[in-house]
Protein backbone atom coordinates (compact mmCIF):
# COMPACT_ATOMS: atom_id res chain seq x y z
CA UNK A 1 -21.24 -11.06 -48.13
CA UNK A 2 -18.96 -12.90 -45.73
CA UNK A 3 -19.61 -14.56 -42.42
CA UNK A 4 -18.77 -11.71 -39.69
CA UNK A 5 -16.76 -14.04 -36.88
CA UNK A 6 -17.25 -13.45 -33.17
CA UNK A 7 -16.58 -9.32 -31.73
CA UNK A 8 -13.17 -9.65 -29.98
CA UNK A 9 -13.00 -6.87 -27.68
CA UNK A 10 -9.53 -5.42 -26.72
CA UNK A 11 -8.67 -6.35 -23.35
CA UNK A 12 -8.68 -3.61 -20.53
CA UNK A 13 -5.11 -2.89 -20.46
CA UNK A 14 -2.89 -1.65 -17.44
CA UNK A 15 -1.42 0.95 -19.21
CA UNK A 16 -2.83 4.23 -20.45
CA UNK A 17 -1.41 7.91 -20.71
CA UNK A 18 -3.20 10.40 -19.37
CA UNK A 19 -3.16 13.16 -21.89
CA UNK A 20 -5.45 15.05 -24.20
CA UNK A 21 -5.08 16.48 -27.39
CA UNK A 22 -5.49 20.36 -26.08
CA UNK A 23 -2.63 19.13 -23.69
CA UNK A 24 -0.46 17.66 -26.47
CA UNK A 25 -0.90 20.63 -28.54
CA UNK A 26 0.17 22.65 -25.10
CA UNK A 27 3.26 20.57 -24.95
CA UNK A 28 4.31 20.98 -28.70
CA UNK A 29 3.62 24.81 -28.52
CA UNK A 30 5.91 24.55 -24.77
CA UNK A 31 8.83 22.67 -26.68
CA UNK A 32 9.25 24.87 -29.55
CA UNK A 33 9.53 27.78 -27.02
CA UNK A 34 12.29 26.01 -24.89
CA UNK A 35 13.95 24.96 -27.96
CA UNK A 36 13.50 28.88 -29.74
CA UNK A 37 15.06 29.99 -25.91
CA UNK A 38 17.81 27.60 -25.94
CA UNK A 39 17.60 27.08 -22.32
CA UNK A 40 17.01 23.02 -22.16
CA UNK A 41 17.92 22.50 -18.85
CA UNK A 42 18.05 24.06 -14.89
CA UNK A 43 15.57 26.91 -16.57
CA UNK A 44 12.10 28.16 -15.62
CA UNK A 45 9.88 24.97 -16.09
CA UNK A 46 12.03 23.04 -14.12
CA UNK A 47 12.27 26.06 -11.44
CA UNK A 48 8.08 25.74 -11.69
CA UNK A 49 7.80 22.12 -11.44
CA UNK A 50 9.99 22.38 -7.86
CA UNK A 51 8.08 25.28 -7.06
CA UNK A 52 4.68 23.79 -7.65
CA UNK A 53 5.56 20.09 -5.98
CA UNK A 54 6.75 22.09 -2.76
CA UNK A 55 3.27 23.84 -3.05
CA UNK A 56 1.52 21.28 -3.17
CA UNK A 57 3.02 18.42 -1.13
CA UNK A 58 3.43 21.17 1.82
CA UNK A 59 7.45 20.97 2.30
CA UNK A 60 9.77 23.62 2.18
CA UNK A 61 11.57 22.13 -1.30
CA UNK A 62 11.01 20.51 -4.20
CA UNK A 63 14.43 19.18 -5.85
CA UNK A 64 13.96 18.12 -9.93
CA UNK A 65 16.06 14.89 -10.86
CA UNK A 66 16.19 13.01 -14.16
CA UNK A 67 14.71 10.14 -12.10
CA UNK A 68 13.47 8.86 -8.35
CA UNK A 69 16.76 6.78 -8.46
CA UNK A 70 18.46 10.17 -8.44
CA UNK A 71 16.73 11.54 -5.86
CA UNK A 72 17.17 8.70 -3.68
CA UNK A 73 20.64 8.23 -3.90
CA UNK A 74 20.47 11.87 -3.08
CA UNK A 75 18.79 11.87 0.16
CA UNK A 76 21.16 8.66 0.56
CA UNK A 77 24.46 11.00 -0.02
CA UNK A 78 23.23 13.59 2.53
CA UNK A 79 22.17 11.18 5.09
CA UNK A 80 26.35 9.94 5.28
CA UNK A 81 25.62 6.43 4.74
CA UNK A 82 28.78 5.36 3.36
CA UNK A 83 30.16 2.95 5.63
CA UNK A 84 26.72 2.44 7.54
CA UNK A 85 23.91 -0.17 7.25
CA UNK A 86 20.46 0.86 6.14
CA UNK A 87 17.33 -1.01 6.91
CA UNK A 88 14.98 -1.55 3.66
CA UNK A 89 12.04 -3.52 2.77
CA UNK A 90 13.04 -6.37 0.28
CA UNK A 91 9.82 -6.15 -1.45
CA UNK A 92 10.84 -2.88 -3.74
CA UNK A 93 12.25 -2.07 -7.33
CA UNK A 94 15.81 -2.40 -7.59
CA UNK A 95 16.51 1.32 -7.64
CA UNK A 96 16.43 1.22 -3.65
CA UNK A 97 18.94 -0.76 -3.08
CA UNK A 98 20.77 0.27 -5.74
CA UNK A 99 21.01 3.93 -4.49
CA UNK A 100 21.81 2.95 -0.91
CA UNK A 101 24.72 0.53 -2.32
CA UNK A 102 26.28 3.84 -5.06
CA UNK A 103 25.60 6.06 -1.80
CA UNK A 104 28.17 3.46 -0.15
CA UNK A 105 26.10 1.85 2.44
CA UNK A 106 24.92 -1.71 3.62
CA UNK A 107 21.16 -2.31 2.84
CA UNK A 108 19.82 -4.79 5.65
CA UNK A 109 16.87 -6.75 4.31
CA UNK A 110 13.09 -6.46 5.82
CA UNK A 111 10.53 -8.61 5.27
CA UNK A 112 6.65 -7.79 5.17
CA UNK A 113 3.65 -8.10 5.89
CA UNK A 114 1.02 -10.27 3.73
CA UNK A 115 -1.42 -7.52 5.10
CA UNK A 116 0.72 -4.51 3.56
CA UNK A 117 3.38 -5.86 1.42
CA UNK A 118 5.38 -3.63 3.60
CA UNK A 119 7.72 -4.06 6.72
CA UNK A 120 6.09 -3.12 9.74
CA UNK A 121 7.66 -1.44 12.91
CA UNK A 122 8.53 -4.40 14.97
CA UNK A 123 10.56 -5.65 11.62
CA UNK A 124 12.05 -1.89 12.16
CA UNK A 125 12.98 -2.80 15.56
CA UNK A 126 14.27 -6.21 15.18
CA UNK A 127 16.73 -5.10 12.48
CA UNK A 128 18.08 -2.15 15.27
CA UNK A 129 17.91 -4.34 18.09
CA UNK A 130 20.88 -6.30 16.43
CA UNK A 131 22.65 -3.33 16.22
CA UNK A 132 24.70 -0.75 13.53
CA UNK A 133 21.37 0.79 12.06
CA UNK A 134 21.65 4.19 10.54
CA UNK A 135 18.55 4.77 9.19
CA UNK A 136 15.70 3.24 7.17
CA UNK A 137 13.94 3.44 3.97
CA UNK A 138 10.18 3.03 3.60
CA UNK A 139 8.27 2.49 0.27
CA UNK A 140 4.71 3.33 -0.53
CA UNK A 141 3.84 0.10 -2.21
CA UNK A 142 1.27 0.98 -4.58
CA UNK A 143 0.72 4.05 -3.33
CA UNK A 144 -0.61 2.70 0.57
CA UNK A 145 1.04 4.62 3.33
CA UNK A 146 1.64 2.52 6.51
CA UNK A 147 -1.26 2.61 9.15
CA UNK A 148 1.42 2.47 11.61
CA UNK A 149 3.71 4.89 9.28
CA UNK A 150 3.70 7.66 12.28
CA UNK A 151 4.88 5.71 14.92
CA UNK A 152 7.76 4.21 12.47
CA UNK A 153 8.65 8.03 12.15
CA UNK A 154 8.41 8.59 15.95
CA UNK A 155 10.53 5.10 16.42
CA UNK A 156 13.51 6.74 14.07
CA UNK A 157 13.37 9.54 15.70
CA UNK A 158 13.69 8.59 19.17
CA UNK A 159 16.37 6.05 18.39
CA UNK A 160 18.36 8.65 16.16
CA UNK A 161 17.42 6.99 12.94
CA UNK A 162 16.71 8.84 9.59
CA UNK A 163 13.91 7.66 7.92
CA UNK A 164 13.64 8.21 4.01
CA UNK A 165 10.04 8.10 1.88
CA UNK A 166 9.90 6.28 -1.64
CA UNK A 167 6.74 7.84 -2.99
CA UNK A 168 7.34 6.39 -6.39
CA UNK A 169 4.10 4.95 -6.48
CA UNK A 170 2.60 7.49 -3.99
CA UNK A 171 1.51 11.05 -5.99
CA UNK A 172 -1.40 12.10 -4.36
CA UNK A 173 -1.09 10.15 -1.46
CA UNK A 174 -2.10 11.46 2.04
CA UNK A 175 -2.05 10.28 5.62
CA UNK A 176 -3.16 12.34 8.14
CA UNK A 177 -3.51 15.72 6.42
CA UNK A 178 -0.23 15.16 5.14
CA UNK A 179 1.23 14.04 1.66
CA UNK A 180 3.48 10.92 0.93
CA UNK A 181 7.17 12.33 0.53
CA UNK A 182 6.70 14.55 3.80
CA UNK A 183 5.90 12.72 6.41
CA UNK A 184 9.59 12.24 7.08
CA UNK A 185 13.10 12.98 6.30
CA UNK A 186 12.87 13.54 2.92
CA UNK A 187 10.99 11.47 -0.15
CA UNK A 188 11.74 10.85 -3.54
CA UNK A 189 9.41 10.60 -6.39
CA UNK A 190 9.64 8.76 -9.55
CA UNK A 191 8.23 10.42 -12.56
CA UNK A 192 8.74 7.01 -14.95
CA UNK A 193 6.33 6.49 -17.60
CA UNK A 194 3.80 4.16 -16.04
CA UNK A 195 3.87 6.31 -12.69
CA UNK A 196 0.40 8.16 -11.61
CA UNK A 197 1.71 11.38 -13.47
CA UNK A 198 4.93 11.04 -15.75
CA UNK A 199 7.57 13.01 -17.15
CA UNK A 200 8.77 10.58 -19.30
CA UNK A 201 11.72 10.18 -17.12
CA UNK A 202 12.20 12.01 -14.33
CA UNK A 203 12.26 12.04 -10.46
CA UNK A 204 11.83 14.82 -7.67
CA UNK A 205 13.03 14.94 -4.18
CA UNK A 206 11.13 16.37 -1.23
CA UNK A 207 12.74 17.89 1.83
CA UNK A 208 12.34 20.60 4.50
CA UNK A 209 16.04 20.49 4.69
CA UNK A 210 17.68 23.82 3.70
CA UNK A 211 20.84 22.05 3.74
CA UNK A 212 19.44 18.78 1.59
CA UNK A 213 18.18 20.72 -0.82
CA UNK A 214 21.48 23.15 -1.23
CA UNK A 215 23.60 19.22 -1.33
CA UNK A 216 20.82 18.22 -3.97
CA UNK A 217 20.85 20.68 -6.52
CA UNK A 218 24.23 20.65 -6.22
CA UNK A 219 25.00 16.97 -6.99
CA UNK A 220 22.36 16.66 -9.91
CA UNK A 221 24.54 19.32 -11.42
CA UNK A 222 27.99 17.81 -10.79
CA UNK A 223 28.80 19.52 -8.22
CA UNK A 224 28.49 23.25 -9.23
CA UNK A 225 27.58 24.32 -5.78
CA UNK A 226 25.24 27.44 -5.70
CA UNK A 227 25.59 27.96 -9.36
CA UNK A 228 23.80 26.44 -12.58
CA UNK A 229 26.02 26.74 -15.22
CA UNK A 230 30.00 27.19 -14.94
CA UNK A 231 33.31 25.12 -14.07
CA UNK A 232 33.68 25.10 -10.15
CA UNK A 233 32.74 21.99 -8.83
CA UNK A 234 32.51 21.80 -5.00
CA UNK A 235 30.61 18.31 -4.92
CA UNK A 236 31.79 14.34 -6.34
CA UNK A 237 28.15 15.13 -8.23
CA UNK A 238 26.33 13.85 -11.32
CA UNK A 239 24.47 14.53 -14.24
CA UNK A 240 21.23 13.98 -12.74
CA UNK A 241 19.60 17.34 -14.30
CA UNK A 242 15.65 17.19 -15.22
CA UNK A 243 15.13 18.24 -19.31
CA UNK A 244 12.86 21.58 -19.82
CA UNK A 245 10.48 19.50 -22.00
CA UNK A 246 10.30 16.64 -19.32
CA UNK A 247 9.41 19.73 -16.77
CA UNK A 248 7.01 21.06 -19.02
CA UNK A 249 5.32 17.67 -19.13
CA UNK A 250 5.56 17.25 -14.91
CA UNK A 251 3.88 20.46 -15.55
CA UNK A 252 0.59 19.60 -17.26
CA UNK A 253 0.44 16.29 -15.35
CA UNK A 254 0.70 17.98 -12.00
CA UNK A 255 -2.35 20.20 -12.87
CA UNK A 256 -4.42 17.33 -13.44
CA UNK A 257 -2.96 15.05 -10.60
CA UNK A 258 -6.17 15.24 -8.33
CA UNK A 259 -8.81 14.80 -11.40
CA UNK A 260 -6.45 11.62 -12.28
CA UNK A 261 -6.15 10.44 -8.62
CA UNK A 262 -10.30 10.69 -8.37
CA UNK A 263 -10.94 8.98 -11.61
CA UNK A 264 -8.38 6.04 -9.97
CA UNK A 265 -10.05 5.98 -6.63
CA UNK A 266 -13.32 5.55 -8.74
CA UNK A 267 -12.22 2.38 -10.19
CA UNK A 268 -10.39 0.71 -7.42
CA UNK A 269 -13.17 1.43 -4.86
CA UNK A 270 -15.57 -0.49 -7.31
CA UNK A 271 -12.61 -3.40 -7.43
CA UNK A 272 -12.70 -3.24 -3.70
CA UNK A 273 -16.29 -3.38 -3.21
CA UNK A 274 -16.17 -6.72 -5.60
CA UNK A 275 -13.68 -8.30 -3.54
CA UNK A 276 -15.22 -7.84 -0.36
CA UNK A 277 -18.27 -8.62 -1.54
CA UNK A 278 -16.89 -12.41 -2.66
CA UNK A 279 -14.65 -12.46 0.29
CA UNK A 280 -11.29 -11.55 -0.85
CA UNK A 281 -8.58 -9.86 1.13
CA UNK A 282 -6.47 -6.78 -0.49
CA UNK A 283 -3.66 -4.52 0.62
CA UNK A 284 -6.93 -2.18 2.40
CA UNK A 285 -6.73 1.63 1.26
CA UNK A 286 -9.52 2.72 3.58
CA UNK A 287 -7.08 4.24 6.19
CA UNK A 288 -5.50 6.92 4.40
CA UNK A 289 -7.09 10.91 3.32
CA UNK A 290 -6.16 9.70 -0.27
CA UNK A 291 -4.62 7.13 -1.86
CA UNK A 292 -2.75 7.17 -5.15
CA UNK A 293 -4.19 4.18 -6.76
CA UNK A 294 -1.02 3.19 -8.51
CA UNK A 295 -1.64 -0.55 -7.55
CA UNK A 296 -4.35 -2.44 -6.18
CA UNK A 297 -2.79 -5.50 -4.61
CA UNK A 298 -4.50 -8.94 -4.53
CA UNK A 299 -2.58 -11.50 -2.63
CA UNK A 300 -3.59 -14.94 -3.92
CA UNK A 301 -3.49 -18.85 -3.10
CA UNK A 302 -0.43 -20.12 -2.89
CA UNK A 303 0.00 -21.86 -6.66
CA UNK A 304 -3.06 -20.19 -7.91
CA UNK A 305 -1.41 -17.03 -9.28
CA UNK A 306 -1.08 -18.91 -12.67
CA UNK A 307 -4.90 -19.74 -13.10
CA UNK A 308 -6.04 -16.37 -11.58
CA UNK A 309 -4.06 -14.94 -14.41
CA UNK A 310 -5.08 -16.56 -17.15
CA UNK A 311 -8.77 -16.23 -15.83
CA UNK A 312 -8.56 -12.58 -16.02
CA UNK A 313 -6.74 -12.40 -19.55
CA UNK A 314 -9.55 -14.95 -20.97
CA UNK A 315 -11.79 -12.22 -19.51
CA UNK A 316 -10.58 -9.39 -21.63
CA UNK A 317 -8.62 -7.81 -18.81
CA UNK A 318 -4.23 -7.84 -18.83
CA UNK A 319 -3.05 -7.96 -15.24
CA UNK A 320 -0.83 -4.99 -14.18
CA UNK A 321 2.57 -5.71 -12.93
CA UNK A 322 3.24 -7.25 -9.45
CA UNK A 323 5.03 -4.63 -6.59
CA UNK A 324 6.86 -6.94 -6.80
CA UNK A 325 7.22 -10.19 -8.17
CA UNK A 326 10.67 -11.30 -6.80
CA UNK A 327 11.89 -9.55 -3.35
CA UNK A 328 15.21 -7.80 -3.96
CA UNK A 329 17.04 -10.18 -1.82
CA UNK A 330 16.41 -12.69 -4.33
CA UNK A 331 17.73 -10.88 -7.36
CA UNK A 332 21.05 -12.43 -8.57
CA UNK A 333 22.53 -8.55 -8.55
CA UNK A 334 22.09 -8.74 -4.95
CA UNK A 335 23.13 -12.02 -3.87
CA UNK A 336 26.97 -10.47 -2.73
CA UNK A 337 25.68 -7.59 -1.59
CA UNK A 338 23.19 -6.34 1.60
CA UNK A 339 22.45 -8.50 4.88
CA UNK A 340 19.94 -10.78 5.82
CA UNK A 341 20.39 -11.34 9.24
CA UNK A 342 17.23 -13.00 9.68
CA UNK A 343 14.49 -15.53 7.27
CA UNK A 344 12.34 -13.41 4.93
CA UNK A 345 9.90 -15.80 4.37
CA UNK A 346 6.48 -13.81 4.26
CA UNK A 347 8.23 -11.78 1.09
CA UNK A 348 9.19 -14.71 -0.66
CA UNK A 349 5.54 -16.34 -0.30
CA UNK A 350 3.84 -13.58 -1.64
CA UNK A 351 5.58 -11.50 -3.80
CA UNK A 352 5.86 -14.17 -6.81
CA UNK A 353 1.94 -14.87 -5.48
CA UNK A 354 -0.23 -11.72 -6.11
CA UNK A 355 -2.47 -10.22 -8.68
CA UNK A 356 -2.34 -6.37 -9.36
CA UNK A 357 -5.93 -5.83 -11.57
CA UNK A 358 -5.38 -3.17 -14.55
CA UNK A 359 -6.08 0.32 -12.71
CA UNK A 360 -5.89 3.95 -14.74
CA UNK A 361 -7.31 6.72 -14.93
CA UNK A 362 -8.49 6.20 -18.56
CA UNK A 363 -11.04 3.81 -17.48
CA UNK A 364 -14.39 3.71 -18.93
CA UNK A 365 -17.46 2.47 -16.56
CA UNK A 366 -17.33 -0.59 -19.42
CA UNK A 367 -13.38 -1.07 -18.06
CA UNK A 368 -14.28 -0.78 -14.90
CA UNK A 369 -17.07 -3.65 -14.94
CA UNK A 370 -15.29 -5.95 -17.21
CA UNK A 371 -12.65 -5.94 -14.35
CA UNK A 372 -14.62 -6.82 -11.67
CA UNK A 373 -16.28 -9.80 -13.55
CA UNK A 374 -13.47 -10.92 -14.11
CA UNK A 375 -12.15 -10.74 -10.82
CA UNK A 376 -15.32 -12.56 -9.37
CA UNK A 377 -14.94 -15.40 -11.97
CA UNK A 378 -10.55 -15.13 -11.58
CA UNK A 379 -10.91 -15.62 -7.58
CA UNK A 380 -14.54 -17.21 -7.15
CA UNK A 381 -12.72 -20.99 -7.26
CA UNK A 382 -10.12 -19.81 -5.18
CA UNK A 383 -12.79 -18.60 -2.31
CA UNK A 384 -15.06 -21.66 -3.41
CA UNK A 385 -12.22 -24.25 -3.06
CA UNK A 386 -11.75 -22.66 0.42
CA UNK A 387 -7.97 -21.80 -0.16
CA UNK A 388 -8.63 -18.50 1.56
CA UNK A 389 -9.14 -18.49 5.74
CA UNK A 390 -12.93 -18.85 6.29
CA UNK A 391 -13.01 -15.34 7.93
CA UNK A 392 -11.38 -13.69 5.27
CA UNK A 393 -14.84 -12.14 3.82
CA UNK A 394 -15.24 -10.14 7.57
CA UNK A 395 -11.44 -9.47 7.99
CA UNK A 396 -11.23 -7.58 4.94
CA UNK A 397 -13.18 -4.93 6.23
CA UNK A 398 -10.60 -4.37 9.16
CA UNK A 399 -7.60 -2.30 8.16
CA UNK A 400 -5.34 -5.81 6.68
CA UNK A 401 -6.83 -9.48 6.38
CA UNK A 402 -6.45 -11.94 8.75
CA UNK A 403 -3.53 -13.97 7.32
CA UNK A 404 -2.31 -17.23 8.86
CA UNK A 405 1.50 -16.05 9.26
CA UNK A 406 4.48 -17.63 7.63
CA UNK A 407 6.80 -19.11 10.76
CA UNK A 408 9.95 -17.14 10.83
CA UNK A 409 11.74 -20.45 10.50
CA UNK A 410 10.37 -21.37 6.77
CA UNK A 411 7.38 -21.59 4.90
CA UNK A 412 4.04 -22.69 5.45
């Protein structure tokens, strides 16, 4: 009999689809009826899918897209930016600049907060005190709505501004009684396969806008106003359509959206507890009705994002990925393109210097503990090396840490 070596356990991973095998069989029953019907797109599970989002997110429509990109570009179109600047956070995925540049407008840069990872509304104002604003973009950054996300609505709207949601990350959020997507002038979901609930590839917009939605429909279906199938195009549109299988998948995730956001919530408020217990700050969650748990986001020591790393994969547990690693003004796609009429300097300290810890709803109570051991042992040098601010253990239980600010004029 041989020597058995050492148990290697497989390490808690950030990935994991939500799905059982009732639902698969569900799905596989759905598919052969959409493919026996021969209706694959702009048919009744895509009509259900709008239907149920409006429902359920409280607007008036619900818009299905082959992908948040879509929608956003979308809301973009409607909004007239060609020609016109657009204020947007630097810390977000490519696909929000990228719509407001295909929708023909300027995106002006915003920097963050090491608190939120988000702009917040005295950026807002800086960038429209210079002048030539049309309207912002705001992004739900792991799913966290803006403490101050109100009064940046009230600010747009008093200075003529639109103000668009990305609640890629955000399904399930809520604010005030209300969900991520409507707190505005329309949102724009991504339904990507790593998102809180997936279609595989897909996106939905989220309006109140009779006239958005009309513009909408009628550019993800190149530009057949008021009609689905046919060859009168009124619109410069697109093929932006959402499949009938991807629907029927938005379909069975949607029903279980609340059970997956709970089982989240679960697991980051035990990851929270740990880090305030060793004196940690985090992007704080505690504000909000809900919160989507995409991301749980752990700024760290400058230089020390390496080591905390590698700590937590030597722990058995595979660090998500970072919202976001490199700030969009520093992507070479962008470097002709969009202003920055001012030093982003908190963005580009912390974006390539966070941690986002494994979060899903698939884990176990094993998962969950395995994570926070490893984030005690991960950020336990960092706290006893004293490379966070001594207060850091009682600011954490305010809404944002107590961060000693990066000077607009460079780096700390």
């Amino acid at each position: 009999m041989g020597v058995r070596g050492p148990v290697v356990k497989t390490a808690v991973s950030p990935l994991y689809l939500d799905i059982t095998d009732a639902e698969i069989g569900k799905f596989q029953d759905t598919v052969g009826d959409i493919l026996r019907s021969g209706r694959l797109v702009l048919g009744e599970h895509s009509a259900r899918l709008e239907s149920q989002v409006a429902d359920t997110g409280g607007c008036r429509h619900a818009v299905a897209m082959n992908s948040g990109t879509s929608a956003l570009e979308a809301l973009f179109r409607f909004h007239g930016v060609e020609g016109k600047r657009v204020a947007t956070p630097t810390n977000t995925n490519f696909a929000t600049v990228a719509a407001i540049i295909r929708a023909g407008g300027t995106p002006v840069f915003l920097d963050m907060t090491p608190e939120t990872f988000m702009p917040d509304r005295a950026m807002l104002e800086e960038a429209v005190g210079e002048g030539g604003i049309a309207g912002a973009v705001w992004v739900h950054i792991g799913g966290l709505i803006a403490l101050d996300f109100f009064e940046i609505a009230e600010y747009c709207r008093d200075h003529g501004l639109f103000l668009i949601e990305v609640a890629a990350h955000a399904h399930g959020s809520v604010l005030g009684g209300r969900a991520a997507g409507t707190l505005a002038d329309g949102g724009a979901y991504s339904f990507f396969a790593t998102k809180v609930m997936t279609t595989c590839e897909g996106g939905m917009l989220t309006t109140d806008s009779d006239e958005c939605a009309e513009l909408a429909r009628s550019l993800r279906n190149q530009g057949k106003r008021g009609q689905a199938f046919g060859n009168d195009h009124r619109d410069m549109g697109n093929s932006w359509r959402i499949t009938e299988f991807a629907a029927a998948m938005g379909l069975i995730m949607l029903e279980k959206l609340d059970a997956m956001v709970s089982r989240r919530s679960r697991a980051a408020a035990a990851f929270a507890a740990t880090l305030d217990e060793i004196g940690v700050p985090y992007c704080r969650f505690d504000h909000m009705d809900a919160a989507s748990q995409y991301k749980l986001i752990v700024p760290c020591p400058e230089g020390e994002t390496p080591r905390i790393k590698q700590s937590l994969i030597e722990e058995g547990v595979q660090p998500g990925g970072g919202v976001y690693d490199k700030p969009c003004h520093l992507q070479p796609v962008f470097e002709s393109v969009g202003e920055r009429p001012r030093p982003l300097p908190n963005a580009e300290r912390w974006c390539p210097n966070h941690v986002c810890p494994p979060l899903t709803s698939g884990m176990s109570n094993e998962d969950i503990e395995r994570v926070c051991t490893g984030l005690r042992r991960a950020f336990g040098a960092a706290v006893a090396g004293e490379l966070y601010p001594s207060n850091s253990a009682a600011s954490t239980r305010c809404h944002g840490p107590i961060w000693r600010r990066v000077p607009s004029g460079g780096r700390s």
